[in-house]
C-alpha atoms as a PDB file:
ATOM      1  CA  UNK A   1      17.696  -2.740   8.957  1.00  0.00           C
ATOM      2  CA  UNK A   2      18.357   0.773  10.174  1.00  0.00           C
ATOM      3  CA  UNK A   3      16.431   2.259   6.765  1.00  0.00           C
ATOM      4  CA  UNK A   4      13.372   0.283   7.741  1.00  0.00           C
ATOM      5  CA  UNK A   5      13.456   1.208  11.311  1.00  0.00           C
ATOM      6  CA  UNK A   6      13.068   4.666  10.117  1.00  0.00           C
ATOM      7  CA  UNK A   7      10.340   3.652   7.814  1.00  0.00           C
ATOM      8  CA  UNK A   8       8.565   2.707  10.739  1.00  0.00           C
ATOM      9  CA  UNK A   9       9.108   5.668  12.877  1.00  0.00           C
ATOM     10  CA  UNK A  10       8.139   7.918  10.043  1.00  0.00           C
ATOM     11  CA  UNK A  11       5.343   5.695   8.692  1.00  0.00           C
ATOM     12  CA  UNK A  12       6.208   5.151   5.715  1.00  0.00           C
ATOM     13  CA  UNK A  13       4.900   1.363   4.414  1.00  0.00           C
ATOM     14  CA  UNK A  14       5.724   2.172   0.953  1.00  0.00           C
ATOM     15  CA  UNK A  15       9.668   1.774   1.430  1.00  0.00           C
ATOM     16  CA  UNK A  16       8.582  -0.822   4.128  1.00  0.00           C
ATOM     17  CA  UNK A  17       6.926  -2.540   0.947  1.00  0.00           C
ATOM     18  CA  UNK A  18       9.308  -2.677  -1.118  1.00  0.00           C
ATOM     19  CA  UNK A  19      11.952  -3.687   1.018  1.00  0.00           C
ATOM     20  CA  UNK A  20      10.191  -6.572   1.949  1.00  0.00           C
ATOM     21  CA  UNK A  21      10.873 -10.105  -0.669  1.00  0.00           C
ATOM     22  CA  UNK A  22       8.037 -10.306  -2.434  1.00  0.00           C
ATOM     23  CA  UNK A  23       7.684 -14.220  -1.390  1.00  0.00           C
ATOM     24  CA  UNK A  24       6.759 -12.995   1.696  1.00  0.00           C
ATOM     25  CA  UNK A  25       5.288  -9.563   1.530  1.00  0.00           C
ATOM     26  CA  UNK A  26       2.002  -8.772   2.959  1.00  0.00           C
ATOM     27  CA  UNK A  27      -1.002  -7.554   0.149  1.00  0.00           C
ATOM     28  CA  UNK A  28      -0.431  -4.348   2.498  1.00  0.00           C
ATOM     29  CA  UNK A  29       0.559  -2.507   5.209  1.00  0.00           C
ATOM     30  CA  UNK A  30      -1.143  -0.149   8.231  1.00  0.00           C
ATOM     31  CA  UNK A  31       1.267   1.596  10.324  1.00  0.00           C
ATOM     32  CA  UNK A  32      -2.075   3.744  12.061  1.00  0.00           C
ATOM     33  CA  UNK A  33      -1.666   1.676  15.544  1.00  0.00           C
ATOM     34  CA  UNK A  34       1.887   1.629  15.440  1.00  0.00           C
ATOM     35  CA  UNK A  35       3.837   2.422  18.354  1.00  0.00           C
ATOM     36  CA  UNK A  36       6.199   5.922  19.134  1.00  0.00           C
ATOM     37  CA  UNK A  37       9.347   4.476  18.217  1.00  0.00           C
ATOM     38  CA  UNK A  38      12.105   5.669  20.638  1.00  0.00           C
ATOM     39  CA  UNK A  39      15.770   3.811  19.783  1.00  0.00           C
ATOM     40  CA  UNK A  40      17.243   0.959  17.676  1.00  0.00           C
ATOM     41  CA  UNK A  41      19.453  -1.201  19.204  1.00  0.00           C
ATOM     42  CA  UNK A  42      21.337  -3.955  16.644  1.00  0.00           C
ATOM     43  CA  UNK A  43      22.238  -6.774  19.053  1.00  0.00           C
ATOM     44  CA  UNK A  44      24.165  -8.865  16.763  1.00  0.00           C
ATOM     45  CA  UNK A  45      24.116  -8.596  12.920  1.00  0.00           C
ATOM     46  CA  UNK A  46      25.935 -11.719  10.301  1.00  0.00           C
ATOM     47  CA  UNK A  47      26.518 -12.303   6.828  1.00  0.00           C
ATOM     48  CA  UNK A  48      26.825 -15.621   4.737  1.00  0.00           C
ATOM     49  CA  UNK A  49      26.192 -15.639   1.038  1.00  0.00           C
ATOM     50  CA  UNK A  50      23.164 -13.452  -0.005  1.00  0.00           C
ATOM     51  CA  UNK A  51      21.493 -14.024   3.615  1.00  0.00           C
ATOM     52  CA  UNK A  52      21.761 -12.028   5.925  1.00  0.00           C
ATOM     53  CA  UNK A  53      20.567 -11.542   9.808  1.00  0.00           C
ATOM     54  CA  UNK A  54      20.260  -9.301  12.521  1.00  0.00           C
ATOM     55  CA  UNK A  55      18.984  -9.197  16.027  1.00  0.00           C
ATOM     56  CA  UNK A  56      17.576  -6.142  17.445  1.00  0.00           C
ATOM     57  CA  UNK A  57      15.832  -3.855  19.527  1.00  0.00           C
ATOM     58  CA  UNK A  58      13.618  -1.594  19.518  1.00  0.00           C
ATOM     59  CA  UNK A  59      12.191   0.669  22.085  1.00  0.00           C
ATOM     60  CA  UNK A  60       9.014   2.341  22.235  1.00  0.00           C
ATOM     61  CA  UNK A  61       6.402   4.285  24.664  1.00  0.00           C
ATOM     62  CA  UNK A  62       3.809   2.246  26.087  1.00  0.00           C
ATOM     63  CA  UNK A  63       1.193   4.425  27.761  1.00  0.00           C
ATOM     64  CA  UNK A  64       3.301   6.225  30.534  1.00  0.00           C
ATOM     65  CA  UNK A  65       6.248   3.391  30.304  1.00  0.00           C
ATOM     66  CA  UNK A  66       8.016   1.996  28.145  1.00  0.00           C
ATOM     67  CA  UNK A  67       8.102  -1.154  25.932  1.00  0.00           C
ATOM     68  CA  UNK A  68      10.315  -3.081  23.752  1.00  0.00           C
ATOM     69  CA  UNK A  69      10.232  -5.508  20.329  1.00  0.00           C
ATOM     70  CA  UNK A  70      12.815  -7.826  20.155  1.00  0.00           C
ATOM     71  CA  UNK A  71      13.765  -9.839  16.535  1.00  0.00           C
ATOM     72  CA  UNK A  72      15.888 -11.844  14.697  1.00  0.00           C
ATOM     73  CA  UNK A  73      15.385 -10.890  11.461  1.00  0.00           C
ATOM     74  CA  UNK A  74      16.153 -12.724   7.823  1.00  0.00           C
ATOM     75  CA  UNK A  75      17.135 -10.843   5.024  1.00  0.00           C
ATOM     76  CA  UNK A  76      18.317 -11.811   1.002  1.00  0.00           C
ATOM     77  CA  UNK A  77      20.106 -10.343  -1.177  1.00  0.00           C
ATOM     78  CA  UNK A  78      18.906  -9.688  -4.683  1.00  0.00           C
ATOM     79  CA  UNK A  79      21.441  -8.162  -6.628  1.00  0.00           C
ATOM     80  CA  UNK A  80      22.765  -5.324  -4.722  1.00  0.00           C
ATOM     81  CA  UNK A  81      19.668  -5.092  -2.814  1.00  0.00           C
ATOM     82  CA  UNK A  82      18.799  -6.473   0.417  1.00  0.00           C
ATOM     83  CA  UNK A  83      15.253  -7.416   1.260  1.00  0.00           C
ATOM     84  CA  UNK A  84      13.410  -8.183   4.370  1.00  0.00           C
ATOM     85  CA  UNK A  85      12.180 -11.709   4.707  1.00  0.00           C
ATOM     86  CA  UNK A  86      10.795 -12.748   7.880  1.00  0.00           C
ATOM     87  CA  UNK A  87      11.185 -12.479  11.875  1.00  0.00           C
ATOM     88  CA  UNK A  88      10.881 -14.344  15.218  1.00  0.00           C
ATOM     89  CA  UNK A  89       9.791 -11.455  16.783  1.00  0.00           C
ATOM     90  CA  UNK A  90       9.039 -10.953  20.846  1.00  0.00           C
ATOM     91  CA  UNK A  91       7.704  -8.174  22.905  1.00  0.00           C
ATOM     92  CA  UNK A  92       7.507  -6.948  26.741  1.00  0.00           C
ATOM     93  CA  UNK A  93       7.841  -4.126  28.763  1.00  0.00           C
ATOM     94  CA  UNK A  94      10.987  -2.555  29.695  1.00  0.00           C
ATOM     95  CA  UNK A  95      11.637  -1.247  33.037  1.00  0.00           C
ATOM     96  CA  UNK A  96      14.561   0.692  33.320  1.00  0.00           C
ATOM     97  CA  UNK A  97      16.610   1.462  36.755  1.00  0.00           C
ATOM     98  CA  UNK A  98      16.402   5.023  38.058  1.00  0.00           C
ATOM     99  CA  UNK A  99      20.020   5.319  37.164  1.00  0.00           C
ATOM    100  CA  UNK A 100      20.257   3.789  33.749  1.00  0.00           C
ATOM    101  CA  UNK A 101      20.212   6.104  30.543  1.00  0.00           C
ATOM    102  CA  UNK A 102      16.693   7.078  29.908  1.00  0.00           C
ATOM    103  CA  UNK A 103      14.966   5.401  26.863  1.00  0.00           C
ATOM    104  CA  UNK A 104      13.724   8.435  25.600  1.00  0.00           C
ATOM    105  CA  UNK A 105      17.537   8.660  24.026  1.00  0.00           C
ATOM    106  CA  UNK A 106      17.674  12.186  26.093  1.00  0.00           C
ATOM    107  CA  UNK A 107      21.265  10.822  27.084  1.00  0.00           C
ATOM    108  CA  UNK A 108      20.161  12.120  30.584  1.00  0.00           C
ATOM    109  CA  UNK A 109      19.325   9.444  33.827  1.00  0.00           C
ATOM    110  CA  UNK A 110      15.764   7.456  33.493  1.00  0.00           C
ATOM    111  CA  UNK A 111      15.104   9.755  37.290  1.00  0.00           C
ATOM    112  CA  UNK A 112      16.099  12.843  35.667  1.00  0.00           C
ATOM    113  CA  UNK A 113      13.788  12.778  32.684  1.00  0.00           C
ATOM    114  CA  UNK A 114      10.998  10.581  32.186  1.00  0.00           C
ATOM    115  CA  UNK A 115      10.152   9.158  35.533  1.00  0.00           C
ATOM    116  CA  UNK A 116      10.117  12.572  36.792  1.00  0.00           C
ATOM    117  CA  UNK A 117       6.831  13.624  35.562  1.00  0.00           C
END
């Protein structure tokens, strides 16, 4: 999960490609209107068998806020491979308190870094 968040945030849909089972893979891929990928949260990750599934996070900039996609993703395993299958995905906008950690990952307060501006 972590090696295709990456793929994401460096734009790279050939890895994204062929991580993905081909049963469900797309004929391709355009990561041009994708978002600037901030931080990975994994929410809750489980095991049984060769399938596999993990809920996660992930934060992004939205304009001058910030935004989030939310998923429970499936995964299979194909030898000692695991591929991406399919997600229930949601999205909204997150809104941070002036005193939680900023989303930016800075490690500093949200008031101290990006809603000072």
């Amino acid at each position: 999960m972590r090696s295709r968040y990456a793929a994401f945030v460096l734009r790279n849909p050939d890895y994204l490609m062929a991580t993905w089972h081909p049963d469900t893979r797309p004929t391709e891929l355009g990561l041009e209107n994708s978002p600037e990928w901030a931080s990975l949260q994994v929410l809750d990750a489980s095991e049984q068998g060769a399938r596999g599934r993990v809920h996660f996070r992930a934060l992004y900039r939205a304009g001058v806020g910030w935004g989030y996609l939310e998923e429970i993703s499936e995964f299979v395993r194909e030898g000692d491979r695991w591929f991406y299958v399919a997600g229930e995905t949601s999205e909204g906008a997150l809104k941070p308190g002036r005193n939680e950690p900023c989303p930016c990952g800075s490690g500093r307060k949200y008031k101290a870094c990006c809603l000072k501006g």
